[in-house]
Protein backbone atom coordinates (compact mmCIF):
# COMPACT_ATOMS: atom_id res chain seq x y z
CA UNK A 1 260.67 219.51 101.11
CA UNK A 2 262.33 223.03 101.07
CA UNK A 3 260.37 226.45 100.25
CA UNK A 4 262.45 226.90 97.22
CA UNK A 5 261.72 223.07 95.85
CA UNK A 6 257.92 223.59 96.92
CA UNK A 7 257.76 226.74 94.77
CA UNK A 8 259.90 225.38 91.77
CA UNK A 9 257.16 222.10 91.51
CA UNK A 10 254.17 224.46 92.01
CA UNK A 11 255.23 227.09 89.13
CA UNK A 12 256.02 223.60 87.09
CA UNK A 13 251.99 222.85 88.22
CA UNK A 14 250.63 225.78 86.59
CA UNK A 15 252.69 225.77 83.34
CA UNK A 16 251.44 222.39 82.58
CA UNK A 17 247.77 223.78 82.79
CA UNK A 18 248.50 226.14 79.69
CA UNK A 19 246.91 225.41 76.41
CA UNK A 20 247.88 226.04 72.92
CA UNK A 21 245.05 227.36 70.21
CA UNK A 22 245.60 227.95 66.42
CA UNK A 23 244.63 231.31 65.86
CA UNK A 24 244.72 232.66 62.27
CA UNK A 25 247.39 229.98 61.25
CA UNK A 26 249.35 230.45 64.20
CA UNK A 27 249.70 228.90 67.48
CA UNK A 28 249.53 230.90 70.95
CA UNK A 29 249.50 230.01 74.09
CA UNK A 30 246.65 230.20 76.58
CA UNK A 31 246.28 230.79 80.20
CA UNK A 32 243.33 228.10 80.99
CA UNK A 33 241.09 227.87 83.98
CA UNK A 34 243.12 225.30 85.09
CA UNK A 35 245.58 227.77 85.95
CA UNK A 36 243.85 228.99 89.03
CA UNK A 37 242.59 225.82 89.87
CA UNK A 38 246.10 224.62 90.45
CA UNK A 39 246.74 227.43 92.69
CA UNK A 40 243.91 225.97 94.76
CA UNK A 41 245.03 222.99 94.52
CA UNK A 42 248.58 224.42 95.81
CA UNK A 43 247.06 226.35 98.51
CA UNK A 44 245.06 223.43 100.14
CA UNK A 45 248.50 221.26 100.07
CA UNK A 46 250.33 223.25 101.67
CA UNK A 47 247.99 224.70 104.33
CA UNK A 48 246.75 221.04 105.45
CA UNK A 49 250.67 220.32 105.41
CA UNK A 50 251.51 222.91 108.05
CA UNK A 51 247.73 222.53 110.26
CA UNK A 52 249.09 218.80 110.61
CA UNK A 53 252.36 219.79 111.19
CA UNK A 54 251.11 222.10 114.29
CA UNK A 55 249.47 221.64 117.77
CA UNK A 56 248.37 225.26 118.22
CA UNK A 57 244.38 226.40 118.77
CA UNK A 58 243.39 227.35 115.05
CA UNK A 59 240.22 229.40 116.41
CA UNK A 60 239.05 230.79 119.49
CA UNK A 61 235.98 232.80 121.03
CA UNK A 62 237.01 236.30 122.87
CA UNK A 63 234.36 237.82 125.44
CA UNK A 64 234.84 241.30 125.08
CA UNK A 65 232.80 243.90 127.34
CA UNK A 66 229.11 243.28 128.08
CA UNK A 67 229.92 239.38 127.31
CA UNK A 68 229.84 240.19 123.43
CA UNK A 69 231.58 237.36 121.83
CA UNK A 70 234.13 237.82 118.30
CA UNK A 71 235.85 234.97 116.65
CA UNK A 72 239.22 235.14 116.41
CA UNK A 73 241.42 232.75 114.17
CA UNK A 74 244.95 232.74 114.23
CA UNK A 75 246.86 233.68 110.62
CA UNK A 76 247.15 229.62 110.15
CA UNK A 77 243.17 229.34 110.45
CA UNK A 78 242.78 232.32 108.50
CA UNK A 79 244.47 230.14 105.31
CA UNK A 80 242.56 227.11 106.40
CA UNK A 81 239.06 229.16 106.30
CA UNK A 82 240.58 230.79 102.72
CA UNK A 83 241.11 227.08 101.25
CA UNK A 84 237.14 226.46 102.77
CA UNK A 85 236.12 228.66 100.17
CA UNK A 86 237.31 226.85 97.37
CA UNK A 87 235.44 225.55 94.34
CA UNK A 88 235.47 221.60 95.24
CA UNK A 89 233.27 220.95 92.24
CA UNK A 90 235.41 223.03 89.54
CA UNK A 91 238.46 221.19 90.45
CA UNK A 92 236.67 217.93 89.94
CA UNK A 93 235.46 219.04 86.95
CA UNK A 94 238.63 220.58 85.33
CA UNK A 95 240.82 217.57 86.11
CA UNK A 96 238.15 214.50 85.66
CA UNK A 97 241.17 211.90 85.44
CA UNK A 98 243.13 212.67 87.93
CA UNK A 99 243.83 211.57 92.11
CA UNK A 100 245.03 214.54 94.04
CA UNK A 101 247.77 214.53 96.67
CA UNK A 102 246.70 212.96 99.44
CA UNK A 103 246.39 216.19 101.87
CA UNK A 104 244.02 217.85 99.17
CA UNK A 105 242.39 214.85 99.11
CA UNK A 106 242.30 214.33 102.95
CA UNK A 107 241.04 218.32 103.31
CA UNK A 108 238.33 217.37 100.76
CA UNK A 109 236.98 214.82 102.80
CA UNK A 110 237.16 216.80 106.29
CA UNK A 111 235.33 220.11 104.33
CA UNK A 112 232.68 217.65 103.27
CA UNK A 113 232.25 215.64 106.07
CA UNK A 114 231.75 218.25 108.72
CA UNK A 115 230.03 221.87 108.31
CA UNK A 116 233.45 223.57 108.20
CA UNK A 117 232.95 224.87 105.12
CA UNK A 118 229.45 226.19 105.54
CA UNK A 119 230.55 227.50 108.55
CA UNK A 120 233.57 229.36 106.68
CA UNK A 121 231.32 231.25 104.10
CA UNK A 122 228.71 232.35 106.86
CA UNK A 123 231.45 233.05 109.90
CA UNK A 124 231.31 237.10 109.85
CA UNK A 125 227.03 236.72 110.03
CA UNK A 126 227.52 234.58 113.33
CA UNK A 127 226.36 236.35 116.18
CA UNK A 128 226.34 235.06 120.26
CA UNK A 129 226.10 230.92 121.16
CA UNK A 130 226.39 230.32 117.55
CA UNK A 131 229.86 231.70 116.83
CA UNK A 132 231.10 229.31 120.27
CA UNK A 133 229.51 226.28 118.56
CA UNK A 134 230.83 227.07 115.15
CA UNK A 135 234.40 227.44 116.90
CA UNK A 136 234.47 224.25 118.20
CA UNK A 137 232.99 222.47 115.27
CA UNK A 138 236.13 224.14 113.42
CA UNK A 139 238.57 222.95 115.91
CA UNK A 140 236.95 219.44 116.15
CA UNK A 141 237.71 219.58 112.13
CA UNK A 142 241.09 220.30 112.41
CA UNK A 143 241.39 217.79 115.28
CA UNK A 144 239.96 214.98 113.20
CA UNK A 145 242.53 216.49 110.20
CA UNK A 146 245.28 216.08 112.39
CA UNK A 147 244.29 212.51 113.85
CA UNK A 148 244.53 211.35 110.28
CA UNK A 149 247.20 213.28 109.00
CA UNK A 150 249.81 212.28 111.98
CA UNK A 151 248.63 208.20 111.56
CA UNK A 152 251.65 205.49 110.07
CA UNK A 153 248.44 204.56 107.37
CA UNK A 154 248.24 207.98 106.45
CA UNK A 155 252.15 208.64 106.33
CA UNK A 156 252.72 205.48 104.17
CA UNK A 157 250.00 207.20 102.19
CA UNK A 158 252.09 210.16 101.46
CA UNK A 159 255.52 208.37 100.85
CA UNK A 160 253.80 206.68 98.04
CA UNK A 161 252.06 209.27 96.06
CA UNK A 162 255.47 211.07 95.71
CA UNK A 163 257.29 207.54 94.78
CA UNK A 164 256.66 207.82 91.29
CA UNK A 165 257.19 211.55 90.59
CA UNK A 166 260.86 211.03 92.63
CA UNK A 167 261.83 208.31 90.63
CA UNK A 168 260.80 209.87 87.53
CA UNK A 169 262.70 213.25 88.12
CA UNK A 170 266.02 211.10 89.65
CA UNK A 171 265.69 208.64 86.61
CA UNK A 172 265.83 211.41 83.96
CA UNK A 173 268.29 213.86 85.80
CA UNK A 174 270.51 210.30 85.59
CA UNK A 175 270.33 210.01 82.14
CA UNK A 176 270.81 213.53 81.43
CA UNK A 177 273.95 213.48 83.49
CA UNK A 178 275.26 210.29 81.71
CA UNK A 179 275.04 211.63 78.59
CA UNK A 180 276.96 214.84 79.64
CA UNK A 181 280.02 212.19 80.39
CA UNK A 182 279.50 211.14 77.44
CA UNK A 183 279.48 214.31 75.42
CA UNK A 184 280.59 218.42 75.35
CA UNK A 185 277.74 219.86 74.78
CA UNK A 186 273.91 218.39 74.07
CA UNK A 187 271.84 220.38 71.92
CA UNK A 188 268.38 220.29 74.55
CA UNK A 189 264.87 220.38 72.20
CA UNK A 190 261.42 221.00 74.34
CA UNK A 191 258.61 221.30 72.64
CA UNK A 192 254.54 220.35 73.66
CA UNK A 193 251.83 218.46 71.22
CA UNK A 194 248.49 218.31 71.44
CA UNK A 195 245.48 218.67 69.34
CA UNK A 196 243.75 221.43 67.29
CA UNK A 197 240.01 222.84 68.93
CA UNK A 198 238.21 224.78 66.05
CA UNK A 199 237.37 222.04 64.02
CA UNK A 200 234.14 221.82 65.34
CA UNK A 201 235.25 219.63 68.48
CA UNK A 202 235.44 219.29 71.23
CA UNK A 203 231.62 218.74 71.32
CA UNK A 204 229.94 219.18 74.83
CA UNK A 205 229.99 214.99 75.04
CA UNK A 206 233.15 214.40 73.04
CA UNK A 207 236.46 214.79 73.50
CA UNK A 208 238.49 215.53 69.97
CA UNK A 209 240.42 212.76 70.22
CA UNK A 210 240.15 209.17 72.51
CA UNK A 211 242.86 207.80 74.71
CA UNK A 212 243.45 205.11 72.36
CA UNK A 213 244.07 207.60 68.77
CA UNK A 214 246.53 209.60 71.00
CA UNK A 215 248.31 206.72 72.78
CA UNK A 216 248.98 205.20 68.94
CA UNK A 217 250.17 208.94 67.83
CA UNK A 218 252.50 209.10 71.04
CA UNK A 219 253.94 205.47 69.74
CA UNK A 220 254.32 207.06 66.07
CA UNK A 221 255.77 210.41 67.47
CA UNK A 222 258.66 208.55 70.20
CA UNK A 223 259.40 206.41 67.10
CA UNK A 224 260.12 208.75 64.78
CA UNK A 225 262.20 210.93 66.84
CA UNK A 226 265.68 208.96 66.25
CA UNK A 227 264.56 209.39 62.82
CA UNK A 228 263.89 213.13 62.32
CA UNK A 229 267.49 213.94 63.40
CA UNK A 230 270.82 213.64 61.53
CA UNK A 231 272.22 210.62 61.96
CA UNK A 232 274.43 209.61 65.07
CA UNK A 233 272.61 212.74 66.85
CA UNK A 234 270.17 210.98 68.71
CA UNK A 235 271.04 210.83 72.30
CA UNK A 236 267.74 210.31 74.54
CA UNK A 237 263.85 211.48 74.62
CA UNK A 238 261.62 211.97 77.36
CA UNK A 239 257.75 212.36 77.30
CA UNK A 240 255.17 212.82 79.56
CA UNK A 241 251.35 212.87 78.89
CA UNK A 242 248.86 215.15 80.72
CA UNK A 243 244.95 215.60 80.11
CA UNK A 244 242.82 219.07 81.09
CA UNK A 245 239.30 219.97 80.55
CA UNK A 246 240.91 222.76 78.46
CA UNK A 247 243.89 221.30 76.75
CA UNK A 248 242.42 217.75 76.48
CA UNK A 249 245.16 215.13 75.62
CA UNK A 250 248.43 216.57 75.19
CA UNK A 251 252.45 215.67 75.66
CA UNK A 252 255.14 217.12 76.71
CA UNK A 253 258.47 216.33 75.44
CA UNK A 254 262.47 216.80 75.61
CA UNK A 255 265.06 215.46 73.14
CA UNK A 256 268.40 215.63 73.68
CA UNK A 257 271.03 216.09 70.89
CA UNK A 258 274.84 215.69 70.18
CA UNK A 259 275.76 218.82 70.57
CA UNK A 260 279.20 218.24 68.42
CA UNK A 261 276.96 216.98 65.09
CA UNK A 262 273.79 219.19 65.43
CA UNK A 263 273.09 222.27 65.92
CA UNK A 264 269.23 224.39 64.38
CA UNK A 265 267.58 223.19 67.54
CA UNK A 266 264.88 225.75 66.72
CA UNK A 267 264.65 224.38 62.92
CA UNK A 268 264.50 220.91 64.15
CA UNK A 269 261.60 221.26 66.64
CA UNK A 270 259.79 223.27 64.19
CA UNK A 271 260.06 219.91 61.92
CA UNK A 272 259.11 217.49 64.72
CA UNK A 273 255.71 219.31 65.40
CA UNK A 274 255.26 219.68 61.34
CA UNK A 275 255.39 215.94 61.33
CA UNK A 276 253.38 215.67 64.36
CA UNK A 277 250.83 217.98 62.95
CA UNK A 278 250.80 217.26 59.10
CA UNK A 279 251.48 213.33 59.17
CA UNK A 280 251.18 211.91 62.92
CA UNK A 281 247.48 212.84 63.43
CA UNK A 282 246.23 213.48 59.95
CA UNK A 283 245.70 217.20 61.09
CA UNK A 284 244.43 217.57 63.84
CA UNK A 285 247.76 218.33 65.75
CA UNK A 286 248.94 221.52 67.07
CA UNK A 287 252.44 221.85 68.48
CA UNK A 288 254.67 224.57 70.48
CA UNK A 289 258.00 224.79 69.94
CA UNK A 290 259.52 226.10 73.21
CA UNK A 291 262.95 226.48 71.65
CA UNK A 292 261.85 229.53 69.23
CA UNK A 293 260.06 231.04 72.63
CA UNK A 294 263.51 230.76 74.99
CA UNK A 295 262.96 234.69 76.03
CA UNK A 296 259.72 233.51 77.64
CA UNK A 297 262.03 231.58 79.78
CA UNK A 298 263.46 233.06 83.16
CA UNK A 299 266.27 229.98 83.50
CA UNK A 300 266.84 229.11 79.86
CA UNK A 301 267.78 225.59 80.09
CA UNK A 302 266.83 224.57 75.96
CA UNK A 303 269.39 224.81 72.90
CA UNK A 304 272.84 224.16 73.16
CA UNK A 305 274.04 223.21 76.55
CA UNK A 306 277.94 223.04 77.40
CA UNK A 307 278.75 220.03 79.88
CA UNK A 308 280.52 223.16 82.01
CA UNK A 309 277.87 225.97 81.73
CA UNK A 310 276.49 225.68 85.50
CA UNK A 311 273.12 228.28 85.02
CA UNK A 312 272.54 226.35 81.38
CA UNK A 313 272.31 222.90 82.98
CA UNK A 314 270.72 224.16 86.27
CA UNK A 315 268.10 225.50 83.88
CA UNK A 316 267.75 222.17 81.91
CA UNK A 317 267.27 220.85 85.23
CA UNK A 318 264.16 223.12 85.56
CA UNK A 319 262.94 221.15 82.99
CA UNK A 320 263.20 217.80 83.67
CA UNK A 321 261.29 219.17 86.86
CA UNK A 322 258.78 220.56 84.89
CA UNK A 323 258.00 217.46 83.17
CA UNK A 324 258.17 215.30 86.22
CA UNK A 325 256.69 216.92 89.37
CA UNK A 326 253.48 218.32 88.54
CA UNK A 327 252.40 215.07 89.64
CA UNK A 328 253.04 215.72 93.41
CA UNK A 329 249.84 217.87 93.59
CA UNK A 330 247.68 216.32 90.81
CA UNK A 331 248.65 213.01 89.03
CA UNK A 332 246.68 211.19 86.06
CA UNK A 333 245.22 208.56 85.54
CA UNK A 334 244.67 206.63 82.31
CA UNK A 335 242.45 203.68 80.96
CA UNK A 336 244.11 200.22 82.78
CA UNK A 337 246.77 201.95 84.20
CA UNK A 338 248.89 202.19 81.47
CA UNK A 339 251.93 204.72 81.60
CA UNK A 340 251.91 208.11 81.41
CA UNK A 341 255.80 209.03 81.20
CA UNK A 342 258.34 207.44 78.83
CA UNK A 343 261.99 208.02 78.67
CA UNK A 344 265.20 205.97 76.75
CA UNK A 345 267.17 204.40 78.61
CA UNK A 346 270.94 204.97 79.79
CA UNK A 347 273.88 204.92 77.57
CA UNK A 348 276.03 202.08 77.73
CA UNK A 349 279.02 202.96 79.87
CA UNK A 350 281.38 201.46 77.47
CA UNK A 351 280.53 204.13 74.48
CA UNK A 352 283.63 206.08 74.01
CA UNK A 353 283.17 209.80 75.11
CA UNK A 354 282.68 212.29 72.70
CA UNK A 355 284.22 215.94 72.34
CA UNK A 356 287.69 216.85 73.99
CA UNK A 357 288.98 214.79 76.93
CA UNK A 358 287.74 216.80 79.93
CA UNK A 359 289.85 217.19 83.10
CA UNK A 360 287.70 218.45 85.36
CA UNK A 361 283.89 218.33 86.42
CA UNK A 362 281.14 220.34 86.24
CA UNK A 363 279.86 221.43 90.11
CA UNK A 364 276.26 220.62 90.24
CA UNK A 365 274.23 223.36 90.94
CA UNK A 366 271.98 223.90 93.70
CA UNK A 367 268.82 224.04 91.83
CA UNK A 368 269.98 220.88 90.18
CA UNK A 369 269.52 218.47 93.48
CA UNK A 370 266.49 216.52 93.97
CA UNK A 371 263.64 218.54 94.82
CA UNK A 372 261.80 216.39 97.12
């Protein structure tokens, strides 16, 4: 995976972490714990990537005049002693649900099973025989990392954890595509649900709402989409379902429009969450309606989309990796392993194309390949 791809999934990472709270009647958006967390989470991904990746001495012991030994790590080791230091405990606590890519989960397990990450927080207090020891107990760590990290099992390992997410993001960005052939422009709706928090839950020992009231309000919501649009609009939905300590049960979700029959994509969202809110969960919903916040936005890729405006699709294509990819670094997992993304499915081929006959295509952009 490229730097730019990497970066792109990551930044999709921490926006799924952010919360939504009704404040005075209105809803704003929250920067959650979570937020950092997934930066760790980042951080120990990609430096266990690269320590595998390498062959180079991490650490080393330099005898300096009157035999004085120093510690010396290399700018590698210096990340690897950084991720040491993170809060193992808050991450399991914040995502509770969830199975971590398997080099988090791989550094986990090296951190805890040697005394690397005592050893990182007491390093600068080390003074003659122990820093040599300490140095090779660190190097034996990343030794045993890379033994494990380099093995077929471990590989396979890897190649599956990403299976899903791939086929997820290619799946979508398929459907998307279809329905461009299909149509001039698509009218492009995003908008989050989740549930309200000042009702006097969550308690301390109860979340607001179970798995089973929210997987029946996701049913409701998916159904009633083809519904809350003028007829002959509806072209495809996509949802995806994600669970924080701070956010609790919430979904993310992208409907796509005829572009040629609808327009008020702002008007329309704003109806969906109503519903969602008012009718769908008796109350106790809370929505965001990411198409009256598109200045928040650096690649706008929501509202109407023309089937030749390259930056407008390349930034719809942000989205679709934004609601598929987060689960590279930290995926969920729900009660009898039941799904946690839905989509429609393809248009049949045969539907006769809508708009004016087009004689040329539309060159995909970069950003627009598959990430991974």
């Amino acid at each position: 995976m490229n730097k730019h791809a990497k970066k792109e999934i990551y930044q999709a990472l921490q926006e799924s972490t952010l919360a939504y709270i009704a404040n005075d009647g209105k809803v704003q958006c929250a920067i959650t714990k979570e937020w950092d967390l997934a930066g760790d989470v980042w951080r120990i991904e990609d430096v266990t990537a690269k320590v595998i990746a390498t062959t180079a001495t991490l650490f080393s012991v330099k005898v300096g005049k009157s035999n004085q030994r120093s510690f010396h790590a290399s700018a590698l080791g210096n990340s690897f002693l950084r991720a040491l230091k993170t809060d193992f405990a808050a991450l399991r606590q914040h995502y509770p649900m969830h199975k971590f890519n398997p080099y988090v989960e791989e550094f986990f397990k090296q951190a805890t099973a040697s005394n690397a990450a005592d050893i990182a927080s007491t390093m600068h207090a080390l003074r003659g025989d122990e820093i040599t020891t300490y140095t090779k107990e660190l190097n034996d760590s990343i030794d045993s990392l890379r033994k494990t990290g380099n093995s077929p099992e471990f590989k396979k390992v890897i190649a599956d954890f990403g299976r899903k997410s791939n086929k997820n993001y290619l799946a979508t960005k398929q459907l998307i595509d279809a329905h461009f052939e299909q149509c001039g422009r698509i009218l492009a709706l995003r908008f989050d649900v989740s549930y309200e928090k000042d009702k006097g839950w969550p308690t301390p020992t109860k979340d607001p709402v179970t798995y089973d009231e929210t997987k029946k309000h996701r049913e409701d919501l998916l159904k009633y989409l083809p519904k809350a649009v003028p007829k002959g609009s509806f072209l495809a939905s996509v949802c995806e379902m994600e669970y924080g300590l701070a956010a609790k049960w919430h979904y993310h979700c992208l409907l796509l429009l005829d572009g040629s029959l609808v327009r008020e994509d702002v008007t329309i969202a704003r109806l969906i969450g109503e519903h969602w809110k008012k009718t769908i969960t008796q109350g106790k919903g809370l929505y965001w309606n990411c198409n009256a916040n598109k200045e928040s936005y650096k690649s706008c890729g929501i509202g109407m989309v023309n089937h030749y405006d390259k930056d407008a699709r390349e930034g719809l294509n942000k989205a679709v990796v934004y609601m598929t990819k987060p689960d590279y670094y930290i995926k969920l997992l729900v009660p009898g392993n039941d799904r946690t993304f839905w989509k429609t499915n393809m248009p049949k081929s045969e539907t006769v194309k809508k708009g004016r006959h087009r004689t040329k295509t539309c060159d995909q952009p970069e950003a627009a390949q598959h990430p991974a």
